[in-house]
C-alpha atoms as a PDB file:
ATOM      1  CA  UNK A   1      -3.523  -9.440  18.194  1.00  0.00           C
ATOM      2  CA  UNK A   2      -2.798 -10.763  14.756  1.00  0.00           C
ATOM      3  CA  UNK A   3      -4.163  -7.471  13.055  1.00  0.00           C
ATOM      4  CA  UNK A   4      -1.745  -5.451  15.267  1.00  0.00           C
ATOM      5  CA  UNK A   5       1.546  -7.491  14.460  1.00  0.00           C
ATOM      6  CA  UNK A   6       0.331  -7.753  11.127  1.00  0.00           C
ATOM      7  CA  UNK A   7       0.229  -3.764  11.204  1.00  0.00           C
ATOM      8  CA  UNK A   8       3.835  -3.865  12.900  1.00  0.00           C
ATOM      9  CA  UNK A   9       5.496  -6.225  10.370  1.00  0.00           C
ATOM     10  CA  UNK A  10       3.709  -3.825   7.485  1.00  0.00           C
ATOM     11  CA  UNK A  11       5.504  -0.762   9.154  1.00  0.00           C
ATOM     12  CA  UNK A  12       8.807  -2.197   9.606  1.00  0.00           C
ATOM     13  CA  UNK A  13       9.404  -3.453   5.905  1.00  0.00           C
ATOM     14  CA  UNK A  14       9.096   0.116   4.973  1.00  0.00           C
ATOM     15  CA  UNK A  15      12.277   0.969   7.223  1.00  0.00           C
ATOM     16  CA  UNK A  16      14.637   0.462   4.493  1.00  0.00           C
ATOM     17  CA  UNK A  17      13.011   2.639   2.162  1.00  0.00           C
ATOM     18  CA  UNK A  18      12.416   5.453   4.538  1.00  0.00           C
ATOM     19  CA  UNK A  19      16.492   5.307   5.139  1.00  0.00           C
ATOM     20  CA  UNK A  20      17.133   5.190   1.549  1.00  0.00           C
ATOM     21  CA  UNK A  21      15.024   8.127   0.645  1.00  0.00           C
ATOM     22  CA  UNK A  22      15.930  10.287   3.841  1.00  0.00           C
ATOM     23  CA  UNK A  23      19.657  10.001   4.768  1.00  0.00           C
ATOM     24  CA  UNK A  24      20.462   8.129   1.251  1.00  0.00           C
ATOM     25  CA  UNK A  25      18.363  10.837  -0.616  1.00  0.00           C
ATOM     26  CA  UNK A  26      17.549   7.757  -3.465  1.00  0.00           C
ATOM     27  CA  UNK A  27      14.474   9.474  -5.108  1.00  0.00           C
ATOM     28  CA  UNK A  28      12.998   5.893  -5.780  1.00  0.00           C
ATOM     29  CA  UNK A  29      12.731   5.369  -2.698  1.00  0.00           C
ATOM     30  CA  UNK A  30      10.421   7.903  -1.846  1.00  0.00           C
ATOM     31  CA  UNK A  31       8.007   6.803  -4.871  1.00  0.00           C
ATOM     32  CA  UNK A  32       8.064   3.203  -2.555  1.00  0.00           C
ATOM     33  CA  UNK A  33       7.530   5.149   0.439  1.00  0.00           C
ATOM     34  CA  UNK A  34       4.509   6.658  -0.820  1.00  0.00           C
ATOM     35  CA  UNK A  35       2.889   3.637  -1.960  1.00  0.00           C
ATOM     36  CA  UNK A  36       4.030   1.710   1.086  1.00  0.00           C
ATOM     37  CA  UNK A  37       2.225   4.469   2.893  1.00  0.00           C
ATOM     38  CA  UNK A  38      -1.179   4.552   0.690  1.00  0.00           C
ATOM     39  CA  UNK A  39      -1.076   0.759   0.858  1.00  0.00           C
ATOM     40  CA  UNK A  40      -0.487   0.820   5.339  1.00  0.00           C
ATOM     41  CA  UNK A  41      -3.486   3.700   4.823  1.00  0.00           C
ATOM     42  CA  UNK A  42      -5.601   0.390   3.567  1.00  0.00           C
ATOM     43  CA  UNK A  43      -4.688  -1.955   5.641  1.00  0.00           C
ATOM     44  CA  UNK A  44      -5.307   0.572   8.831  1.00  0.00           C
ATOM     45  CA  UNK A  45      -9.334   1.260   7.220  1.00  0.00           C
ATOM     46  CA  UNK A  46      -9.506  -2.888   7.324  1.00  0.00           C
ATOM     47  CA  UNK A  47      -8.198  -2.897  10.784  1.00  0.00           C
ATOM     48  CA  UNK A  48     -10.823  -0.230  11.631  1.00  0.00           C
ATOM     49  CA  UNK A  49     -13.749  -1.769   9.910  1.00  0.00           C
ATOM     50  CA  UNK A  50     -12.832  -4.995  11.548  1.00  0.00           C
ATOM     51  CA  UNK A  51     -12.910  -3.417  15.233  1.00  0.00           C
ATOM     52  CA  UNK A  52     -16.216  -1.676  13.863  1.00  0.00           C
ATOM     53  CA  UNK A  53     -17.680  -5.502  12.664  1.00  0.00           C
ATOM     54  CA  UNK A  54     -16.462  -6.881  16.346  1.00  0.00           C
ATOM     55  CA  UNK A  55     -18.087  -4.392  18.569  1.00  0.00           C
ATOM     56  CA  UNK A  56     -21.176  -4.734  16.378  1.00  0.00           C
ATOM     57  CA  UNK A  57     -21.129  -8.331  17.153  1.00  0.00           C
ATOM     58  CA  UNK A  58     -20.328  -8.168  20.605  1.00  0.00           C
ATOM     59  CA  UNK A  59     -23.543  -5.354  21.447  1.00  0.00           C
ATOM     60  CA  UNK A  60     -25.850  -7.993  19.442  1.00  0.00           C
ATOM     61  CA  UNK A  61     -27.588  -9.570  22.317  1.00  0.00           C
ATOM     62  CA  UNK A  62     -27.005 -13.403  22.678  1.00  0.00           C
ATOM     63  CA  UNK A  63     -29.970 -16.067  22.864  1.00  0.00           C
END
């Protein structure tokens, strides 16, 4: 559960930037957006590759 509020913390500091760029219409904003968005991309694939490595572990039989 760590990895999930860790995902839910990422998404919510990029609140303020989504409001700045959308109803603000600050064009900086949207550069942070985008990188915000590229850098919740690589945080999702290390989520995923985590689940991957766990699963893995979990089918490896115990002796």
């Amino acid at each position: 559960m760590e990895k999930f509020n860790q995902l839910v913390q990422f998404v919510q500091s990029l609140e303020g930037d989504f409001q700045k760029f959308y109803v603000k219409e600050q064009a900086a904003a949207g550069t942070r957006v985008r990188k915000g968005l590229s850098d919740l991309r690589k945080l999702c694939q290390e989520i995923r590759n985590d689940v991957q490595d766990v699963k893995a572990a979990r089918k490896t039989p115990k002796p």
